[in-house]
Protein backbone atom coordinates (compact mmCIF):
# COMPACT_ATOMS: atom_id res chain seq x y z
CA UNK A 1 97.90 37.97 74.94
CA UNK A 2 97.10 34.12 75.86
CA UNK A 3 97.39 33.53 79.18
CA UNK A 4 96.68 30.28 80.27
CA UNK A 5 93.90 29.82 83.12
CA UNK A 6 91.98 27.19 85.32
CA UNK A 7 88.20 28.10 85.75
CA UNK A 8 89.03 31.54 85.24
CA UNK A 9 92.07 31.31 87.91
CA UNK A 10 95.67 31.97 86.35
CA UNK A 11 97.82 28.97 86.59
CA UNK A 12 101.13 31.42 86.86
CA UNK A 13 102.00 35.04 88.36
CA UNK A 14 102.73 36.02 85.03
CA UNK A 15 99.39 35.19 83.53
CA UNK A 16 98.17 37.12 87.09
CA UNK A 17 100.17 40.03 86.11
CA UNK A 18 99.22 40.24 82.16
CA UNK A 19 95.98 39.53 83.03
CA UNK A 20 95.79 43.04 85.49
CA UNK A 21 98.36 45.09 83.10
CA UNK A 22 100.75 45.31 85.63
CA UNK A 23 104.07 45.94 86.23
CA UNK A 24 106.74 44.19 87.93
CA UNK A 25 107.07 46.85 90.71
CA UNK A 26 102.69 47.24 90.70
CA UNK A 27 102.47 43.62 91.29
CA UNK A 28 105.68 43.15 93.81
CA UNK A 29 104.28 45.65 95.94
CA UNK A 30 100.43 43.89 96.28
CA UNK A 31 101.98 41.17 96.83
CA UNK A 32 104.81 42.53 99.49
CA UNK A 33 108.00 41.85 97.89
CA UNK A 34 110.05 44.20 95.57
CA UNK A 35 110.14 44.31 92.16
CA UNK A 36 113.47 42.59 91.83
CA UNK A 37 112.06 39.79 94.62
CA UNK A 38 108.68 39.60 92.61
CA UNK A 39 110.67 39.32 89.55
CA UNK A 40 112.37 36.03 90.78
CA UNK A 41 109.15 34.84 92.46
CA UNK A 42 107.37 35.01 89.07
CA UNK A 43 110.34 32.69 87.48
CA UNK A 44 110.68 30.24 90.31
CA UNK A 45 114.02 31.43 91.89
CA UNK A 46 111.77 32.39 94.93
CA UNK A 47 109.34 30.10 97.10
CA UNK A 48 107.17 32.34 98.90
CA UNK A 49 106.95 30.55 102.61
CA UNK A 50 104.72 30.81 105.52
CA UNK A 51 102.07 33.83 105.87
CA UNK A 52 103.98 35.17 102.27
CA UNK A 53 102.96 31.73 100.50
CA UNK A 54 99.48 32.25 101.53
CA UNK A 55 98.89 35.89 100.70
CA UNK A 56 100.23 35.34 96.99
CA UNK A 57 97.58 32.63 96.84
CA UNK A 58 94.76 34.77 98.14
CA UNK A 59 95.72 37.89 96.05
CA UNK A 60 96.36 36.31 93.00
CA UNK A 61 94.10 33.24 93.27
CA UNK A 62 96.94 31.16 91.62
CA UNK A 63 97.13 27.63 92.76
CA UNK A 64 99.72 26.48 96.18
CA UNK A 65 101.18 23.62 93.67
CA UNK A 66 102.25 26.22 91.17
CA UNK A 67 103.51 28.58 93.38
CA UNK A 68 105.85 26.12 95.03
CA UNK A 69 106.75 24.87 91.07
CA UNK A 70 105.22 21.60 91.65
CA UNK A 71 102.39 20.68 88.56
CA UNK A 72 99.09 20.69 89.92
C-alpha cells in the first residue's frame, strides 16, 4: 500500500494507521478516542481540540494543518 508521506511523516491518520497495521479500535485507543470517534477523526467529521489536538500530533507525527483539514 502507497501511503503518501512528508520526510518520512504521514500527511493523514490513515496513512499513520496503514503504515503501523492497525486497526480502527488499536489506533482510537493510542490516540484516546474510540473506534467509532477515531473513525470520524480519520475522515474529518472530528477536529481534535485542545490537549486532544496536540497528542494526535505527537503520536502520530502528522502535521496540525492536516489534522484540522486545512492543506499544509
Amino acid at each position: 500500500m502507497n501511503t503518501p508521506t512528508r520526510k518520512g511523516k504521514p500527511q493523514s491518520l490513515a496513512a499513520w494507521r496503514a503504515k503501523r497495521g492497525l486497526t480502527l479500535e488499536q489506533a482510537g485507543r493510542a490516540l484516546g478516542y474510540s473506534e467509532s470517534g477515531y473513525w470520524k477523526l480519520e475522515r474529518g467529521q472530528r477536529v481534535p481540540r485542545g490537549g486532544k489536538l496536540l497528542r494526535v500530533h505527537l503520536v502520530t507525527g502528522v502535521d496540525i494543518a492536516a489534522l484540522l483539514g486545512r492543506a499544509s
